[in-house]
C-alpha atoms as a PDB file:
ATOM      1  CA  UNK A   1      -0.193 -46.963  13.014  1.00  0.00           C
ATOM      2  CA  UNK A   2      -2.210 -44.350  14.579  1.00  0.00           C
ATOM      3  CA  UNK A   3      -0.302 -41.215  15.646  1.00  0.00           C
ATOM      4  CA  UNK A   4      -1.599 -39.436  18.305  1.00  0.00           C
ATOM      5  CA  UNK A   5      -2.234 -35.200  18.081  1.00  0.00           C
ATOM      6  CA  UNK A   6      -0.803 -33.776  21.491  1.00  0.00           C
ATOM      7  CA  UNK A   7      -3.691 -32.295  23.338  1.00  0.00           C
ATOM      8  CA  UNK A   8      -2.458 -28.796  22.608  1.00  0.00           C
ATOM      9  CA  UNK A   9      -2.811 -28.870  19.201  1.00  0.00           C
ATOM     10  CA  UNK A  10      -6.214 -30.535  19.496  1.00  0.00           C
ATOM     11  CA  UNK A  11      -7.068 -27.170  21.530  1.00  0.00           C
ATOM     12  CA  UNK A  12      -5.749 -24.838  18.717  1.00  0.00           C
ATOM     13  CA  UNK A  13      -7.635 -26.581  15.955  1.00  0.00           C
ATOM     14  CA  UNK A  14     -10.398 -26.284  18.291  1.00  0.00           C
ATOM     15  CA  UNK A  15      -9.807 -22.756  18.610  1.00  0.00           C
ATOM     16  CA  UNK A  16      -8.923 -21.775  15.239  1.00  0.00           C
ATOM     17  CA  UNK A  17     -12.301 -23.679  14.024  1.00  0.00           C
ATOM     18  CA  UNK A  18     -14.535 -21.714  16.469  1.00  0.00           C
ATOM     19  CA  UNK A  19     -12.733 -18.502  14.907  1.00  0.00           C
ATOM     20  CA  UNK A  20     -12.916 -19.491  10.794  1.00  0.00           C
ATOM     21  CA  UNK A  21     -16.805 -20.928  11.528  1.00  0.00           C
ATOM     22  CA  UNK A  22     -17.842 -17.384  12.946  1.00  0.00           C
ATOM     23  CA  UNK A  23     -18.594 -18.504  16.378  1.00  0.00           C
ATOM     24  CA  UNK A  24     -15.697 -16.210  18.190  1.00  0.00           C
ATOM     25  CA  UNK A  25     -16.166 -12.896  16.374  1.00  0.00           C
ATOM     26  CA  UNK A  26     -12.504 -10.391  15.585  1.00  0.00           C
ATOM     27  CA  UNK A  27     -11.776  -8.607  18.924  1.00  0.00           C
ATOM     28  CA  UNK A  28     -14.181 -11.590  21.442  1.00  0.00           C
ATOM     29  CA  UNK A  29     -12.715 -12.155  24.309  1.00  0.00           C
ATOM     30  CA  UNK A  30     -12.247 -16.564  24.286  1.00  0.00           C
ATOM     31  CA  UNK A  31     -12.847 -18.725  27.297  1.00  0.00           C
ATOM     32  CA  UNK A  32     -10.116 -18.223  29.811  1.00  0.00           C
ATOM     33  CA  UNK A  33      -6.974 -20.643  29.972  1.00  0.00           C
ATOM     34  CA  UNK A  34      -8.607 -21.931  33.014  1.00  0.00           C
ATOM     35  CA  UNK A  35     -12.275 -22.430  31.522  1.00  0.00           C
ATOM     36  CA  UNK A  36     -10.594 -24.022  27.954  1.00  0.00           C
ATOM     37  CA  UNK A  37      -8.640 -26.423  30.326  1.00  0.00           C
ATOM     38  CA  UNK A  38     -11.681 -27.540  32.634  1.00  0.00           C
ATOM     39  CA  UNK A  39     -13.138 -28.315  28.562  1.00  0.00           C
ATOM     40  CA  UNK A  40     -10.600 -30.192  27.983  1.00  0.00           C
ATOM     41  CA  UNK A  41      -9.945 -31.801  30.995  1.00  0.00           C
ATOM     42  CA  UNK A  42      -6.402 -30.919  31.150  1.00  0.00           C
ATOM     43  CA  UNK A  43      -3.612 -28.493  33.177  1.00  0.00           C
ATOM     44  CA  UNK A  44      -3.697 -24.952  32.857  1.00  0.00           C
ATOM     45  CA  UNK A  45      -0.398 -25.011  31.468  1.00  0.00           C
ATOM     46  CA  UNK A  46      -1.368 -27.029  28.199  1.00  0.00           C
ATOM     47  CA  UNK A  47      -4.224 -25.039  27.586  1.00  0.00           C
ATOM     48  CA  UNK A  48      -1.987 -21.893  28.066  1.00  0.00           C
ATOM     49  CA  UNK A  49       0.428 -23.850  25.357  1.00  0.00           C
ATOM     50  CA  UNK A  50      -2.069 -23.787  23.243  1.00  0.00           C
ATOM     51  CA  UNK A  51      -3.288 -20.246  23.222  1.00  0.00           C
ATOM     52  CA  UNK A  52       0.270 -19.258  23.453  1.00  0.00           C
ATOM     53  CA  UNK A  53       1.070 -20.656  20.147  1.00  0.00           C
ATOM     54  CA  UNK A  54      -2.267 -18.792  18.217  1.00  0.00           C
ATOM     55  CA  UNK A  55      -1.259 -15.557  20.166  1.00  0.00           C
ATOM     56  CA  UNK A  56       1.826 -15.781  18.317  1.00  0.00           C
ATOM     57  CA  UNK A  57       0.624 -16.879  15.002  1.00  0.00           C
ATOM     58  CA  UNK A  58      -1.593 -13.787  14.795  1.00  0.00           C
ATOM     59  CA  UNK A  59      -4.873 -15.714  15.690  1.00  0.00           C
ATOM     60  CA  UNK A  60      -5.280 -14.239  19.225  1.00  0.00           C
ATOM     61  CA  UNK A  61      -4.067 -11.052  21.361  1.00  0.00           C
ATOM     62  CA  UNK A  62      -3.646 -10.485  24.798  1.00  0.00           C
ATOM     63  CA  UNK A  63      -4.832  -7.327  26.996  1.00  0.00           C
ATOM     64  CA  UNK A  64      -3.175  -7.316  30.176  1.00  0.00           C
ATOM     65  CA  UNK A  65      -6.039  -8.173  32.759  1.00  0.00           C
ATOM     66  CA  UNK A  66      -8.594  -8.546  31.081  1.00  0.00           C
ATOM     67  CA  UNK A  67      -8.150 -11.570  28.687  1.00  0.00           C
ATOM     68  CA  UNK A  68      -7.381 -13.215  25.775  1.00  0.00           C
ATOM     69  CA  UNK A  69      -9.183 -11.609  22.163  1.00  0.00           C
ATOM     70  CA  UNK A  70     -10.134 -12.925  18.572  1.00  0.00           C
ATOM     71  CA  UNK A  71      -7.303 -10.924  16.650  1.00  0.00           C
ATOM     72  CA  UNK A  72      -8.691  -9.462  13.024  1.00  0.00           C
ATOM     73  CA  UNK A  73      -8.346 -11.040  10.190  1.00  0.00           C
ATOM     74  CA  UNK A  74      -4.882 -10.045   8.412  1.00  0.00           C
ATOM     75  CA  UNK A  75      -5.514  -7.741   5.301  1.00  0.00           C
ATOM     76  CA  UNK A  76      -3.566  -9.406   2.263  1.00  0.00           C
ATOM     77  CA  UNK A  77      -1.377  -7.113   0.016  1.00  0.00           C
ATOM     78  CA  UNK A  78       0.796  -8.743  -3.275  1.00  0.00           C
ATOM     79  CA  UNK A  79       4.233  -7.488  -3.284  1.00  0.00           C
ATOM     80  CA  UNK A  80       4.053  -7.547  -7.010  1.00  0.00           C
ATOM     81  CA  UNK A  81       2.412  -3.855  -7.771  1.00  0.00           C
ATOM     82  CA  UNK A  82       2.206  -0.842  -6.265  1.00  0.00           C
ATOM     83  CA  UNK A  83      -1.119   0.627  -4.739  1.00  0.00           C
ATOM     84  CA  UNK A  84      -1.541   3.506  -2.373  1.00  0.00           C
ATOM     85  CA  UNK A  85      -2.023   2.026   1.680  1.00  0.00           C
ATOM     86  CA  UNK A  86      -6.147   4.196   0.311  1.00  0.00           C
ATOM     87  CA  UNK A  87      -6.503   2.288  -2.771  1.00  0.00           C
ATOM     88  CA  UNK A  88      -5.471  -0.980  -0.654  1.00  0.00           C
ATOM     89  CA  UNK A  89      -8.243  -0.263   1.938  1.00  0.00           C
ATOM     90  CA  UNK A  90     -10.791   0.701  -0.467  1.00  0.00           C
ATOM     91  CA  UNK A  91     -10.462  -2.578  -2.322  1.00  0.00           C
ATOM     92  CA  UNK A  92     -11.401  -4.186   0.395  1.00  0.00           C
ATOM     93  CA  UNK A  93     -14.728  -2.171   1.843  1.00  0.00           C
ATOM     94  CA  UNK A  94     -12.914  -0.316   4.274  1.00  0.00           C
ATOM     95  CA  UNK A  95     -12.360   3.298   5.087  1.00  0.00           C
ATOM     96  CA  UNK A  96      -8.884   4.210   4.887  1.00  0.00           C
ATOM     97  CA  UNK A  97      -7.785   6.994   7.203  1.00  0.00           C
ATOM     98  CA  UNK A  98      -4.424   8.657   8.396  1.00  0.00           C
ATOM     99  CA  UNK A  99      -4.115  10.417  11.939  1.00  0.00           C
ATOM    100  CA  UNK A 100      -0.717  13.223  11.531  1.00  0.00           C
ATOM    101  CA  UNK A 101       1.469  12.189  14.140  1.00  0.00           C
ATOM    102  CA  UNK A 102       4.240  15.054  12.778  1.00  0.00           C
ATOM    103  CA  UNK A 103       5.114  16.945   9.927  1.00  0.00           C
ATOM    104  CA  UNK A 104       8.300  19.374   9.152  1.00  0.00           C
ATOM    105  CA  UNK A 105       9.949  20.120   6.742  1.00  0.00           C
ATOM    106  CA  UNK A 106      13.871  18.700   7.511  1.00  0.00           C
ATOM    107  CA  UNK A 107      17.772  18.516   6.542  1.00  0.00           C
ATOM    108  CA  UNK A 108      17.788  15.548   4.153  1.00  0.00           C
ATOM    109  CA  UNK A 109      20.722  13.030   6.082  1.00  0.00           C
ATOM    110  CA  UNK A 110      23.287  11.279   4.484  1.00  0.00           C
ATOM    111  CA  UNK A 111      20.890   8.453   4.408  1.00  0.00           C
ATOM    112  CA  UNK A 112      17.556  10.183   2.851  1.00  0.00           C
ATOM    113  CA  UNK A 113      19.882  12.023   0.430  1.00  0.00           C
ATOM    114  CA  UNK A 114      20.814   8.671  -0.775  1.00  0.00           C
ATOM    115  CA  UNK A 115      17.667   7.061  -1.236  1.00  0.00           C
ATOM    116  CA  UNK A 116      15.843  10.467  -3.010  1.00  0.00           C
ATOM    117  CA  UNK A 117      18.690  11.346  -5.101  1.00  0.00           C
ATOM    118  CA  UNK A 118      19.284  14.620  -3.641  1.00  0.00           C
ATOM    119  CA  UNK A 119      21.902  16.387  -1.991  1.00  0.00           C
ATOM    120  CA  UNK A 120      22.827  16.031   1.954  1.00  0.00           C
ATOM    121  CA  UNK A 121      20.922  19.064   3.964  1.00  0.00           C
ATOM    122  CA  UNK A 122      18.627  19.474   0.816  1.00  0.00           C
ATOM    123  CA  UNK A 123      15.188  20.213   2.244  1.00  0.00           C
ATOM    124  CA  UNK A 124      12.524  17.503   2.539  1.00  0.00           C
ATOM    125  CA  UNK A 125       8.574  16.692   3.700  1.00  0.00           C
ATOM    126  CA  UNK A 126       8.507  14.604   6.981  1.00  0.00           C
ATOM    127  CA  UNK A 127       5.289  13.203   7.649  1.00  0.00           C
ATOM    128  CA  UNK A 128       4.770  10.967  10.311  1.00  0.00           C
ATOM    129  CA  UNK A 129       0.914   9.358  10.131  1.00  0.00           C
ATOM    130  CA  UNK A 130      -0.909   6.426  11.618  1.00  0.00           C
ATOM    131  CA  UNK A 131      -2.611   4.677   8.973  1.00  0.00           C
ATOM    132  CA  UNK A 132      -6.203   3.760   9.780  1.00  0.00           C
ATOM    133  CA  UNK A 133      -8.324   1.329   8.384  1.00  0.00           C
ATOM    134  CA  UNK A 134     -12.039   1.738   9.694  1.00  0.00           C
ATOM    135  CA  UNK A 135     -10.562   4.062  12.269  1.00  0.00           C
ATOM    136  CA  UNK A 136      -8.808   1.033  13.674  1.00  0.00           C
ATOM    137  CA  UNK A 137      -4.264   1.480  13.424  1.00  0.00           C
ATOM    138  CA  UNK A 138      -2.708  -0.848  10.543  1.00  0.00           C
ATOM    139  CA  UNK A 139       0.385   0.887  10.131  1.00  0.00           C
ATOM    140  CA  UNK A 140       2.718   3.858  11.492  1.00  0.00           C
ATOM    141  CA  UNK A 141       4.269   5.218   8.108  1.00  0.00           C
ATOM    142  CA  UNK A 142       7.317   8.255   7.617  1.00  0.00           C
ATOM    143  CA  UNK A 143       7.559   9.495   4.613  1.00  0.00           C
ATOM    144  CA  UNK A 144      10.010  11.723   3.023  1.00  0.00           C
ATOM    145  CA  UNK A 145       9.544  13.788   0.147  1.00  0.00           C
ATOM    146  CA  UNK A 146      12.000  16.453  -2.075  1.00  0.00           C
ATOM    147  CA  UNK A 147      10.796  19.848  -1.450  1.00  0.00           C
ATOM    148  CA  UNK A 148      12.284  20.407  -4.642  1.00  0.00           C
ATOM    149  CA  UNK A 149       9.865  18.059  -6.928  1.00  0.00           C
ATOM    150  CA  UNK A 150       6.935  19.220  -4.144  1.00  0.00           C
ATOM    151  CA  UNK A 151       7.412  23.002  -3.016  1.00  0.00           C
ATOM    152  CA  UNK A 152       3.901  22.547  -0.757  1.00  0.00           C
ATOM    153  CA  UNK A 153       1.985  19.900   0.821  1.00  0.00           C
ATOM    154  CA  UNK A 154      -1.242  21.340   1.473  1.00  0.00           C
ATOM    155  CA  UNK A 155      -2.538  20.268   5.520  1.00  0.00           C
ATOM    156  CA  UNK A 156      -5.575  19.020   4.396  1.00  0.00           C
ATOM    157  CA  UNK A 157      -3.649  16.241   1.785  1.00  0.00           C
ATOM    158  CA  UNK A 158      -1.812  14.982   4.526  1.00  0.00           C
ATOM    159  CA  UNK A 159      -4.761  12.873   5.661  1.00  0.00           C
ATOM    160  CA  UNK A 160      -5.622  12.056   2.231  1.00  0.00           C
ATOM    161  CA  UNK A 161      -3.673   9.455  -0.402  1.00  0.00           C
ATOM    162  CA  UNK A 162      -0.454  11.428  -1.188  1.00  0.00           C
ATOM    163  CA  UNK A 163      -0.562   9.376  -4.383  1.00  0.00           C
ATOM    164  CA  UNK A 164      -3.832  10.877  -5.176  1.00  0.00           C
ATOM    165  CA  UNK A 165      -2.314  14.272  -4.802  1.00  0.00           C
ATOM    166  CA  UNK A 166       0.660  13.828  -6.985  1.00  0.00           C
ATOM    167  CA  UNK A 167      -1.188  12.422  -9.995  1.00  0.00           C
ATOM    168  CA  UNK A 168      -4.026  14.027  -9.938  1.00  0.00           C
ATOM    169  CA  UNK A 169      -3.114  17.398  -8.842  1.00  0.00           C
ATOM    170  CA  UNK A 170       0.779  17.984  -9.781  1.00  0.00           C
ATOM    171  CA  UNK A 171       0.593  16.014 -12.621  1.00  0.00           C
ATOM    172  CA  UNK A 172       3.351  13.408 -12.132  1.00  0.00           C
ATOM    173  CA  UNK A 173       2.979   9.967 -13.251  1.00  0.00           C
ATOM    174  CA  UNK A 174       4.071   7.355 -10.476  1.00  0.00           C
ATOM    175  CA  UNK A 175       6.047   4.351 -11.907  1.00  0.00           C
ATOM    176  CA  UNK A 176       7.104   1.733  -9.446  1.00  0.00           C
ATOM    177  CA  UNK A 177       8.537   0.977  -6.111  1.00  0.00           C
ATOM    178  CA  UNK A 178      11.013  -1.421  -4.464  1.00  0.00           C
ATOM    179  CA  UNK A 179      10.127  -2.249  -1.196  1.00  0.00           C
ATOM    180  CA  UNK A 180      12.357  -4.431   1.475  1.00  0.00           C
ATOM    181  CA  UNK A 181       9.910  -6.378   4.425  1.00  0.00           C
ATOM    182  CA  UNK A 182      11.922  -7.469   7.837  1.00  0.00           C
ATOM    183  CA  UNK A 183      10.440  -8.956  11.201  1.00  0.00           C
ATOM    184  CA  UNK A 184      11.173  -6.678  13.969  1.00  0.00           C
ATOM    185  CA  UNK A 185       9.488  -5.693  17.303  1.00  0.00           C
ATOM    186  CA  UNK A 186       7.283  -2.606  18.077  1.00  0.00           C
ATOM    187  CA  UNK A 187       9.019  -0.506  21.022  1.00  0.00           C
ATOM    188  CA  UNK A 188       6.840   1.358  23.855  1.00  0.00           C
ATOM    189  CA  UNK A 189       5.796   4.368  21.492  1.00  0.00           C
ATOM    190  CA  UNK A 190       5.711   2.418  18.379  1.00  0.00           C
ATOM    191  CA  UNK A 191       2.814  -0.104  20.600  1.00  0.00           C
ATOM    192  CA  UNK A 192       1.075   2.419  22.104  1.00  0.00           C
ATOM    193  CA  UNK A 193       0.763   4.197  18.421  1.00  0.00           C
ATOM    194  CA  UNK A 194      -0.841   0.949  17.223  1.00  0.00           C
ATOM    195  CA  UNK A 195      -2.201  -0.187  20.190  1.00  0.00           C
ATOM    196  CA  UNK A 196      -0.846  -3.908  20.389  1.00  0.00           C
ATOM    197  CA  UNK A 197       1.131  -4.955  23.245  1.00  0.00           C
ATOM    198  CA  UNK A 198       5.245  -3.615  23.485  1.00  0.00           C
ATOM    199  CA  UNK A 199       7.500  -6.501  21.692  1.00  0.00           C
ATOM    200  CA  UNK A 200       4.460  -6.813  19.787  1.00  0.00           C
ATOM    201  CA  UNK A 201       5.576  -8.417  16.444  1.00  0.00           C
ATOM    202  CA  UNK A 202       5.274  -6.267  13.575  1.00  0.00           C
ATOM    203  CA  UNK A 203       6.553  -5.615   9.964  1.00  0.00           C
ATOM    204  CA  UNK A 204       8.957  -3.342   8.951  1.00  0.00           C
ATOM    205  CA  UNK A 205       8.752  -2.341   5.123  1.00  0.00           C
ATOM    206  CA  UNK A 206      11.486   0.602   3.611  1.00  0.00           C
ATOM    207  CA  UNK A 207       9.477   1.328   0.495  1.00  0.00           C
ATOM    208  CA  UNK A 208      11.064   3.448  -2.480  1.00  0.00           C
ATOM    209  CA  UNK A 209       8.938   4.858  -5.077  1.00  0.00           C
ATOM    210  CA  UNK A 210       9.727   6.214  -8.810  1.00  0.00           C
ATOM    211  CA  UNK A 211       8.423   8.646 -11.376  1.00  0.00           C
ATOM    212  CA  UNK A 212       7.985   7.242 -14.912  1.00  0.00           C
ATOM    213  CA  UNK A 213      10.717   9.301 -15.906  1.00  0.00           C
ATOM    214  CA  UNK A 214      12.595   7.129 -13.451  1.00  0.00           C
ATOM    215  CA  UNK A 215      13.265  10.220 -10.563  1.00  0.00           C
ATOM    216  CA  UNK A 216      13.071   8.549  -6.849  1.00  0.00           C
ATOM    217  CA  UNK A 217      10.104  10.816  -5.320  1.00  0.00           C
ATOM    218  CA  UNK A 218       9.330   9.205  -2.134  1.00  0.00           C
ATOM    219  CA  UNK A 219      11.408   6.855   0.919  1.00  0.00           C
ATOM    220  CA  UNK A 220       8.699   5.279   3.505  1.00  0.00           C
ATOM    221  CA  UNK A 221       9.433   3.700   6.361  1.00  0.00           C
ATOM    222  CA  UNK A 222       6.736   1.690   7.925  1.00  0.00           C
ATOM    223  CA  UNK A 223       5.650  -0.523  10.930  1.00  0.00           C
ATOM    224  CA  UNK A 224       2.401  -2.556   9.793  1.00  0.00           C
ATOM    225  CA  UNK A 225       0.698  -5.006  12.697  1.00  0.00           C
ATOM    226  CA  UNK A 226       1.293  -8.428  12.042  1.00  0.00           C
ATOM    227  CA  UNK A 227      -1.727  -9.521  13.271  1.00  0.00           C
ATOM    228  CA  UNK A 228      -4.029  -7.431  11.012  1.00  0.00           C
ATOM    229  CA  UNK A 229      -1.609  -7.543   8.185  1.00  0.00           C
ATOM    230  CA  UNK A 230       0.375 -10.259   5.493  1.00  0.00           C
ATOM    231  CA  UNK A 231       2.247  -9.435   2.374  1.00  0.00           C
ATOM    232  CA  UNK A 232       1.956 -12.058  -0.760  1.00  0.00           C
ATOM    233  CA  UNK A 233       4.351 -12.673  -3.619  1.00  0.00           C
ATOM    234  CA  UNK A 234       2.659 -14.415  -6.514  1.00  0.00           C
ATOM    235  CA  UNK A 235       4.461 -17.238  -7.912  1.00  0.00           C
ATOM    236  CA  UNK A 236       4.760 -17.575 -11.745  1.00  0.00           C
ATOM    237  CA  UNK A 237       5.042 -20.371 -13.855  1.00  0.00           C
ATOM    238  CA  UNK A 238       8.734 -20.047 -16.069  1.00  0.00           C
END
């Protein structure tokens, strides 16, 4: 028996070929809804099924009248490990970059306290960056730090791999982190910071990071794009 594909999906695998064989390029604008259905000699409304569906897989994005774009290819990172967002960039030929949103120095909440392993109202680092990869947003990160275990955060570090910083320069050896990934939505400022549409889908990762000597030094919170960004757990054998 000979099962029939629905025209829609015959229009994504169209699509989604035209992307992986290079002829639509990241950030193309495709044929219009109305142009792919005069191809396929169907309504608008199936072809705008069809882009629909690869708009929310991450394939395609939308700018409001203008048209429909080749999204960029999602940047892989394995759970298992910890790099630095630089070290993750650089291993894959691009630039990594950070634009300072904010930076204070703040009241540790009940909440912070908890996660550094400090006292409520002890002082903390608050930097708020855009991370940038090729000068293009991936990621808004806030990180907190104990003034205690870091008196001073030079400026000109806070556009550089904090990681880098802390080994190299203080000294400390950086063990291992625990991070926790959830689906959410980016709000008005949060799309606008990573220029992607408002309800944009888009990752939210609370990452904790340890010392050797097993101190909590750092609490992240971060919004990655989901279209220029996946996270991979390897799977081992038992």
């Amino acid at each position: 028996m000979t099962i029939k594909v629905p025209i829609y999906k015959q229009i994504e695998t169209w699509i989604s070929d035209m992307i992986k064989e290079g002829e639509w390029k990241s950030n193309q604008m495709i044929p219009s809804e109305f142009e792919i259905a005069n191809i396929f000699e169907v309504s608008r409304m199936t072809a705008r099924h069809a882009v629909d569906n690869l708009v929310n897989r991450g394939m395609l994005y939308r700018i409001k009248g203008s048209g429909t774009y080749v999204a960029d290819l999602r940047f892989e990172k394995q759970i298992h490990g910890l790099t630095s967002f630089s070290e993750d960039m650089v291993s894959r030929g691009m630039k990594p970059g950070s634009r300072v949103i904010d930076y204070r120095v703040v009241p540790a909440t009940d909440k912070i306290a908890k996660k550094l392993g400090i006292q409520i109202g002890d002082s903390v680092h608050c930097i708020q960056r855009v991370r940038l990869a090729d000068e293009q947003p991936m990621a808004i990160e806030i990180t907190y730090l104990p003034v205690a275990l870091f008196p001073r955060i030079p400026k000109n570090i806070l556009t550089q791999s904090l990681y880098d910083y802390i080994e190299k320069e203080l000294g400390h050896s950086i063990d291992h982190s625990m991070q926790y990934i959830e689906a959410t939505s980016a709000n008005e400022q949060e799309a606008k910071l990573l220029e992607i549409d408002t309800h944009s889908p888009v990752l939210l990762i609370d990452l904790y990071s340890y010392l050797r000597n097993g101190r909590p030094f750092e609490y992240v919170r971060s919004l990655y794009r989901s279209d220029r960004y996946k996270f991979i757990q390897p799977a081992y054998r038992l």
